[in-house]
Protein backbone atom coordinates (compact mmCIF):
# COMPACT_ATOMS: atom_id res chain seq x y z
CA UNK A 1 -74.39 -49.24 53.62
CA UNK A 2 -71.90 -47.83 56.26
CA UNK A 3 -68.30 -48.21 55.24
CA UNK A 4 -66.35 -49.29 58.38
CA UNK A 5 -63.43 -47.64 59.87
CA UNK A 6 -61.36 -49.76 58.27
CA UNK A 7 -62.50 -49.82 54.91
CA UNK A 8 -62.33 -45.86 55.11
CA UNK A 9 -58.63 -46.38 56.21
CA UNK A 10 -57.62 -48.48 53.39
CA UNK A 11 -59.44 -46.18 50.77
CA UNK A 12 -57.15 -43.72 52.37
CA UNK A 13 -53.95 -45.44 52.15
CA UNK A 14 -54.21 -46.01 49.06
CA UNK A 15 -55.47 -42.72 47.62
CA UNK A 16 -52.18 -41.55 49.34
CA UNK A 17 -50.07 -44.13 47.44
CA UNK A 18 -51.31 -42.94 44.39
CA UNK A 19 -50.78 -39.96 44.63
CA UNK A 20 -47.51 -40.13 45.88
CA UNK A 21 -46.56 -42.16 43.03
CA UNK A 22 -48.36 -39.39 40.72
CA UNK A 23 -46.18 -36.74 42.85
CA UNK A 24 -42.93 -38.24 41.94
CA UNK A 25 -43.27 -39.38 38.17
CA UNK A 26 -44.92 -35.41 38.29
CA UNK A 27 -41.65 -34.36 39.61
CA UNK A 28 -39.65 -36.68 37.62
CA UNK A 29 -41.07 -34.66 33.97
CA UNK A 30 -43.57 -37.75 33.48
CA UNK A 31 -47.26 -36.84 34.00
CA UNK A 32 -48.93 -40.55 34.16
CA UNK A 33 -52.56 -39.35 32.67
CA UNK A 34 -50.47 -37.82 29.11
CA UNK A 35 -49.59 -40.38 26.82
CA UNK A 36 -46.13 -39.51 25.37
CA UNK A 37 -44.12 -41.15 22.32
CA UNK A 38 -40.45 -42.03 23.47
CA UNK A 39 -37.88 -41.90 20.76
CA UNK A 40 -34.24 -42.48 21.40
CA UNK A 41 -30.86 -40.36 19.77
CA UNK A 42 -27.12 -40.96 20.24
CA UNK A 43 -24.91 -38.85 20.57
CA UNK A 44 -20.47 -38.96 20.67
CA UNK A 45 -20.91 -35.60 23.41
CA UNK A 46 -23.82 -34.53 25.43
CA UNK A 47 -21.70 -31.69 27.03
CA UNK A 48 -24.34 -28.90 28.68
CA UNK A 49 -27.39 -30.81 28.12
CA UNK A 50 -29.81 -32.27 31.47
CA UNK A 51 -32.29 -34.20 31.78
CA UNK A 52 -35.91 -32.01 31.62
CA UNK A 53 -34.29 -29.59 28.78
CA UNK A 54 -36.99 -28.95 26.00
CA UNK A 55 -37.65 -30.90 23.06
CA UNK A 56 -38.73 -28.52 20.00
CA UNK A 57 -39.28 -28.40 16.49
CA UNK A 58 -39.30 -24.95 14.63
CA UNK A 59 -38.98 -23.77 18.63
CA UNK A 60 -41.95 -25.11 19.57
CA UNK A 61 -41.86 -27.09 22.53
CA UNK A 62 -43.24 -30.99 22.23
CA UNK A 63 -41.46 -32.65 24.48
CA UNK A 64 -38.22 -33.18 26.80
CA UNK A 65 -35.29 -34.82 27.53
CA UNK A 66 -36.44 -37.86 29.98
CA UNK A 67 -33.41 -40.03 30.55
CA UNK A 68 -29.62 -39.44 29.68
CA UNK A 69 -27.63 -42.90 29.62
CA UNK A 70 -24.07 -44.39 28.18
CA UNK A 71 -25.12 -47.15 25.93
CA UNK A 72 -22.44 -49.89 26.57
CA UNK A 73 -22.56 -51.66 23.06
CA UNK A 74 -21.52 -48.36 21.16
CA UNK A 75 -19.89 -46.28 23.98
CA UNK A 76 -22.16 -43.15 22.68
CA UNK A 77 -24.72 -41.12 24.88
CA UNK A 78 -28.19 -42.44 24.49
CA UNK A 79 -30.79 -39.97 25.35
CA UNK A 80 -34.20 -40.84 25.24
CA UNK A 81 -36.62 -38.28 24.43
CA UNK A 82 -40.13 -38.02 25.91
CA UNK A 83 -42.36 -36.65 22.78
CA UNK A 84 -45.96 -35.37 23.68
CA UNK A 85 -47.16 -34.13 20.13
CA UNK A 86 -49.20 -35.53 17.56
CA UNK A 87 -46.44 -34.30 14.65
CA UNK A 88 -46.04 -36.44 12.22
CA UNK A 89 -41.96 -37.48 12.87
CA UNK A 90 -39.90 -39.77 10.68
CA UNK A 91 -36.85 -42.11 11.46
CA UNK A 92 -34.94 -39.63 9.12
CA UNK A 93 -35.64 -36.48 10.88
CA UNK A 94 -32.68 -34.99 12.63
CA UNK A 95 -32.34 -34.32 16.64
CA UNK A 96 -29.82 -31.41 16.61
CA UNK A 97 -28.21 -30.02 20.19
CA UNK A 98 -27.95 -26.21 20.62
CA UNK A 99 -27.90 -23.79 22.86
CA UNK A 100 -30.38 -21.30 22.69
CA UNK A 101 -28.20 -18.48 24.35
CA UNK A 102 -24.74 -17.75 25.68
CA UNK A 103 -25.55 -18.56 29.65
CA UNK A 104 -28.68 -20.94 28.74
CA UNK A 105 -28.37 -24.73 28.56
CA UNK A 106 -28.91 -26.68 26.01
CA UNK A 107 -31.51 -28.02 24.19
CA UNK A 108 -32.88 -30.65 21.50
CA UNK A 109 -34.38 -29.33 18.21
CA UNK A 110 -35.86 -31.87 15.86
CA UNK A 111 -35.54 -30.93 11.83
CA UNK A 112 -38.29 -32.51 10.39
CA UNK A 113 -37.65 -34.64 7.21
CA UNK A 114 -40.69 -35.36 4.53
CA UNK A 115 -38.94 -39.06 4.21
CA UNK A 116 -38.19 -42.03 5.88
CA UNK A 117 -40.67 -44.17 7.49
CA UNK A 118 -42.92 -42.64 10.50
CA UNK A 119 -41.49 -42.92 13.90
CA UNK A 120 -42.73 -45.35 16.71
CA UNK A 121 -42.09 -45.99 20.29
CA UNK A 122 -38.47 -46.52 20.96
CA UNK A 123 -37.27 -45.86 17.22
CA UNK A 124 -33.72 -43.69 17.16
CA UNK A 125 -33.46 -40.70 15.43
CA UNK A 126 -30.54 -38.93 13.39
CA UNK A 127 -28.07 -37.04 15.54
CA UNK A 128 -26.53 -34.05 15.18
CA UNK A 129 -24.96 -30.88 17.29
CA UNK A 130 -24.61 -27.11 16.83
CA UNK A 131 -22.13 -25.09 18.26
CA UNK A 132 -23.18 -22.62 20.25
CA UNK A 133 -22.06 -19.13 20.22
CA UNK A 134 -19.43 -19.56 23.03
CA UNK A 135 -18.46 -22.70 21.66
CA UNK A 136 -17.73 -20.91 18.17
CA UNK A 137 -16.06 -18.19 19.79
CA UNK A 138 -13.96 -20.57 21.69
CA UNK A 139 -13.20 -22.22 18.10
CA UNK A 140 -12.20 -18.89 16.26
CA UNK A 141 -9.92 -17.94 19.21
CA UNK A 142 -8.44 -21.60 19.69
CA UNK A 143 -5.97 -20.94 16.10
CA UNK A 144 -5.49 -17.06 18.18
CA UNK A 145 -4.23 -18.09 20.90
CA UNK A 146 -1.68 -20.59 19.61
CA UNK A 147 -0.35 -17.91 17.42
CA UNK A 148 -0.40 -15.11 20.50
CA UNK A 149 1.64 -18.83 22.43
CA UNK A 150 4.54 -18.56 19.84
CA UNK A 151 4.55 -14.47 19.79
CA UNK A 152 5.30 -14.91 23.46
CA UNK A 153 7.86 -17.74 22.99
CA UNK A 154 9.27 -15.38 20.05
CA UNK A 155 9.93 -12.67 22.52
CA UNK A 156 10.86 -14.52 25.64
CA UNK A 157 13.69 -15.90 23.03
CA UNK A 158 14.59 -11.82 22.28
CA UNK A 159 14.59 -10.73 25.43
CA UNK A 160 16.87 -13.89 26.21
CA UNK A 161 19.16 -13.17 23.44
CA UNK A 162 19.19 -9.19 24.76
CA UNK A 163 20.33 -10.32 27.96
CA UNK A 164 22.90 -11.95 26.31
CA UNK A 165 24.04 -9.43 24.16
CA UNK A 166 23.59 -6.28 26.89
CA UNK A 167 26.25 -7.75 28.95
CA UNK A 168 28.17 -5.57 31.70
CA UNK A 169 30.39 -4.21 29.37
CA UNK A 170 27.60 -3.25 26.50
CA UNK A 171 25.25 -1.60 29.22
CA UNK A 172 28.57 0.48 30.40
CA UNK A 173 28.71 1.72 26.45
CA UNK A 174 25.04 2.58 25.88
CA UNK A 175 25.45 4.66 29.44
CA UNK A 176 28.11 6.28 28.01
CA UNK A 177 26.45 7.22 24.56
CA UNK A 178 23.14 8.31 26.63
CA UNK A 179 25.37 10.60 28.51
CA UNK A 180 27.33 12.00 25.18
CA UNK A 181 23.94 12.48 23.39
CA UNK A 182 22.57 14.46 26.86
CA UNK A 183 25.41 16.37 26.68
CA UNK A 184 25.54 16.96 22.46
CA UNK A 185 21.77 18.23 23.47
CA UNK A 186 22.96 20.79 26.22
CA UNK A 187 25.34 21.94 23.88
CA UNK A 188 22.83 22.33 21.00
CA UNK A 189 20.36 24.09 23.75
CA UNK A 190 23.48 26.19 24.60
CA UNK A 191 24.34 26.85 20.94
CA UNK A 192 20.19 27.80 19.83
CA UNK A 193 20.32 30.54 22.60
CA UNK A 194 23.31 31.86 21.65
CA UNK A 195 22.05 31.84 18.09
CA UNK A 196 18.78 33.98 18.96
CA UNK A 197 20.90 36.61 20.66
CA UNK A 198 22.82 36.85 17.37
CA UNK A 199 19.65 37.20 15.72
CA UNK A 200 18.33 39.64 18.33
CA UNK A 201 21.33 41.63 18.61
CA UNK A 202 21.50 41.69 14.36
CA UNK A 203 17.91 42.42 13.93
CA UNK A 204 17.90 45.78 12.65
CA UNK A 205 20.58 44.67 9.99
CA UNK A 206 18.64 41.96 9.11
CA UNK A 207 15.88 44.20 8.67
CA UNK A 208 17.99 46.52 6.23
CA UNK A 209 19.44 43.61 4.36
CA UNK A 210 15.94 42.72 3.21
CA UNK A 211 14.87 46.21 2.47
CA UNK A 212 17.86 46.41 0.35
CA UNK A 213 16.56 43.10 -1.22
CA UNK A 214 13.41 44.42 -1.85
CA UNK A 215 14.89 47.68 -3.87
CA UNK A 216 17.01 45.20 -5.95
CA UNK A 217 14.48 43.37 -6.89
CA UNK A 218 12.43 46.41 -7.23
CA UNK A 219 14.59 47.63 -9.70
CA UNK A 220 15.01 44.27 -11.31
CA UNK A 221 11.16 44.64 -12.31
CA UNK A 222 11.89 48.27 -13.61
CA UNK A 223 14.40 46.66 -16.02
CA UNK A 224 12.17 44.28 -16.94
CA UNK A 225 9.51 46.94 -17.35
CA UNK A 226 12.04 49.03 -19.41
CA UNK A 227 13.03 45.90 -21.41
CA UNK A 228 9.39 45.49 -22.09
CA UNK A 229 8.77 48.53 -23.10
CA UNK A 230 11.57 48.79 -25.57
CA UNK A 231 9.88 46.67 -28.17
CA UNK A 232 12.13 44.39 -27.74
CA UNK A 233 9.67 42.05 -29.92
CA UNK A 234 10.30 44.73 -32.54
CA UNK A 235 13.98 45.05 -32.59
CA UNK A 236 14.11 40.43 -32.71
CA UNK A 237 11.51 40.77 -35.52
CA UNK A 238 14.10 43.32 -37.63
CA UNK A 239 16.92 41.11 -36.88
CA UNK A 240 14.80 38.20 -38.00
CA UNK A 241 14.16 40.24 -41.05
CA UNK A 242 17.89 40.78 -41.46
CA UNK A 243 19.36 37.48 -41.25
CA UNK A 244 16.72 36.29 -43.45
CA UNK A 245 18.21 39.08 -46.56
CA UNK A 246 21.86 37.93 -45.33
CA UNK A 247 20.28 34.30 -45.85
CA UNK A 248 19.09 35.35 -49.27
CA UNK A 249 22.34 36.85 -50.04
CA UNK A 250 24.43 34.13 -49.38
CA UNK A 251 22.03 31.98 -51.57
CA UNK A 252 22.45 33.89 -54.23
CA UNK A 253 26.17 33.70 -53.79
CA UNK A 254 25.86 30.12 -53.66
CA UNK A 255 23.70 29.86 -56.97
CA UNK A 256 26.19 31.74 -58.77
CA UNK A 257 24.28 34.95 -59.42
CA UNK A 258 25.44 38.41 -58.62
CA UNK A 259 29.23 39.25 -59.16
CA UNK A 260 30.48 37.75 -55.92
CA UNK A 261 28.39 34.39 -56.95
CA UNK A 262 30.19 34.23 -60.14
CA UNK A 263 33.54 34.98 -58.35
CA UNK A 264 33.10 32.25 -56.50
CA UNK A 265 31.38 29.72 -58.68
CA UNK A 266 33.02 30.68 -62.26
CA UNK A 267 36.06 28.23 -62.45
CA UNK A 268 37.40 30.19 -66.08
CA UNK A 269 37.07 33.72 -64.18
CA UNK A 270 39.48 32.59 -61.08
CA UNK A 271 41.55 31.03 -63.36
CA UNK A 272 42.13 34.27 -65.42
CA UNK A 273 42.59 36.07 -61.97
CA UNK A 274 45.25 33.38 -61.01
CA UNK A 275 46.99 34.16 -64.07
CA UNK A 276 46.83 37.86 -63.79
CA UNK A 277 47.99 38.06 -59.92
CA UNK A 278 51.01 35.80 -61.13
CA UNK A 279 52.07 38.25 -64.00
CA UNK A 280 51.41 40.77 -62.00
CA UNK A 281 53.74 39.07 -59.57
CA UNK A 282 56.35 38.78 -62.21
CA UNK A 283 56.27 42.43 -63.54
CA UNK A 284 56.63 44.01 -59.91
CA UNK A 285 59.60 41.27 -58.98
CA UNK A 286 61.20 42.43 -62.70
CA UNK A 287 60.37 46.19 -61.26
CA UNK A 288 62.95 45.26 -58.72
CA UNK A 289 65.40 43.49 -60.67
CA UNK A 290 65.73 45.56 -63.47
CA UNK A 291 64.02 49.19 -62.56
CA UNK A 292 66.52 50.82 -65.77
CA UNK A 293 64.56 49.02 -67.92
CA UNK A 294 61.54 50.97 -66.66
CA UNK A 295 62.65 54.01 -65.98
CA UNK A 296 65.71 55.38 -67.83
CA UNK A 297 66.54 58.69 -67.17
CA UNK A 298 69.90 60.66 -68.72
CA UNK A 299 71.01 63.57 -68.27
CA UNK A 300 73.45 63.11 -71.28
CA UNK A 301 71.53 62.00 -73.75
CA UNK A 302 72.41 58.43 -73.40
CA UNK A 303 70.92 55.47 -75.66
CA UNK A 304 68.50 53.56 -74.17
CA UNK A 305 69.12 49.63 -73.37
CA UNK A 306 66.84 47.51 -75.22
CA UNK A 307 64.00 45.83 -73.45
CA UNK A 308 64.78 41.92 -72.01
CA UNK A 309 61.62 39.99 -70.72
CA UNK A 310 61.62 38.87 -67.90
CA UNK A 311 61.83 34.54 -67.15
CA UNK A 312 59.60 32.96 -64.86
CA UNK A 313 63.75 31.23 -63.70
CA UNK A 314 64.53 34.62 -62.29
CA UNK A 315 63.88 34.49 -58.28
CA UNK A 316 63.74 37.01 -55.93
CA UNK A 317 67.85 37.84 -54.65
């Protein structure tokens, strides 16, 4: 049977049609001969991710992003997900955003969950978002950046209260002290030359000073060498040995033993001297007194006077 022209030109038409309407859902991330699983997920902040960014679990790819709405009821993001897999996915498991990289968008990774019911078409999912690394940097340097905020208020107020301070008059005083400590330095520059042509000019001096040093110290080691060699170990070890017989001497004093121990520790014996140095006392005072009684001498024969003791009365005239 012969198709006519105008059956031919229908059967064209519509082929076109069809796949024009393949070409766009193509375009659009829907193939029309796949059969996908759409699940939904809300989200409070979509921020970074588009529609068409990959759907993954354990970074597999199984699916995209197909539609990114405001759901009116709840005022969250609802983004419906377009799943092509065969993976067993519950109601519980969790649709986390990331971002795979610094510069890269973002993306949807599902975190499977071994409860829960099995997903159907248009069940919701848990929601959740990662931060991604410039997001977390961003973080870490928001509490930074206040505190570098108040260091700069902290020293616009210094400088504010150093213009204050630094008035006309203050400025004239530090200009004078810079020029007084310029001019203390020149004088200390003048005063170190002046000091190494002292130096230079008193060299040789100098130079016999310390020899002389060096002989005196020199000869200090001879004495010390002489010292040394005196045995003077030898002469501290006989004075050891000598203070330790005065030692023994005087111990023996003190004990009573030996002549000068019993002069000083027999009571009777100092009592008898006592006794005797104040007779003794008496006889040479009545030597004085009364000598003729001692010594008569007479050229005439004359009697001799008798003999008075002396009294303890008398006293010395």
């Amino acid at each position: 049977m012969k198709l006519s022209r105008e059956i031919k030109t229908a059967i064209l038409v519509i082929s076109a049609i069809l796949l024009f309407i393949w070409g766009y859902s193509f375009l659009k991330g829907r193939d029309l001969f796949t059969n996908y699983k759409t699940l939904y997920v809300e989200y409070a902040n979509v921020e970074g991710l588009t529609m068409s960014a990959p759907v993954t679990i354990n970074g597999l790819a199984i699916g995209k992003v197909n539609k990114i709405g405001l759901n009116n009821e709840t005022g969250k993001i609802k983004v419906e997900l377009q799943i092509n897999s065969d993976f067993p996915i519950r109601t519980t498991s969790v649709a986390e955003i990331y971002a795979p990289s610094p510069i890269g968008g973002k993306q949807i990774a599902i975190i499977p969950s071994s409860t829960g019911k099995m997903a159907e078409e248009g069940d919701f999912l848990v929601s959740s978002s990662k931060l991604g690394l410039t997001d977390e940097l961003a973080k870490q340097i928001e509490p930074l950046k206040d505190k570098i905020e108040k260091l700069l208020d902290n020293a616009n107020v210094m400088l504010v209260n150093i213009n204050e301070v630094l008035d006309a008059k203050s400025k004239q005083n530090l200009r004078n002290s810079l020029a007084t400590l310029d001019q203390t330095m020149s004088e200390f520059h003048t005063a170190s030359k002046q000091l190494n042509t002292i130096l230079a000019e008193n060299k040789s001096k100098m130079g016999n000073t310390m020899t002389n040093l060096d002989k005196t110290v020199a000869n200090f080691n001879k004495i010390s060498s002489d010292i040394d060699q005196a045995k003077l170990g030898d002469v501290v070890q006989n004075m050891q040995t000598t203070l330790d017989k005065v030692n023994g001497i005087m111990s023996s004093i003190d004990s009573g033993k030996g002549t000068m121990g019993k002069l000083v520790k027999d009571e009777a014996l100092y009592t008898n001297m006592t006794k005797t140095s104040k007779e003794l006392e008496l006889l040479l005072q009545d030597l004085r007194l009364y000598p003729t009684r001692y010594v008569n001498v007479s050229l005439f024969g004359k009697k001799n006077k008798p003999y008075v003791a002396p009294t303890t009365t008398d006293t010395i005239k």
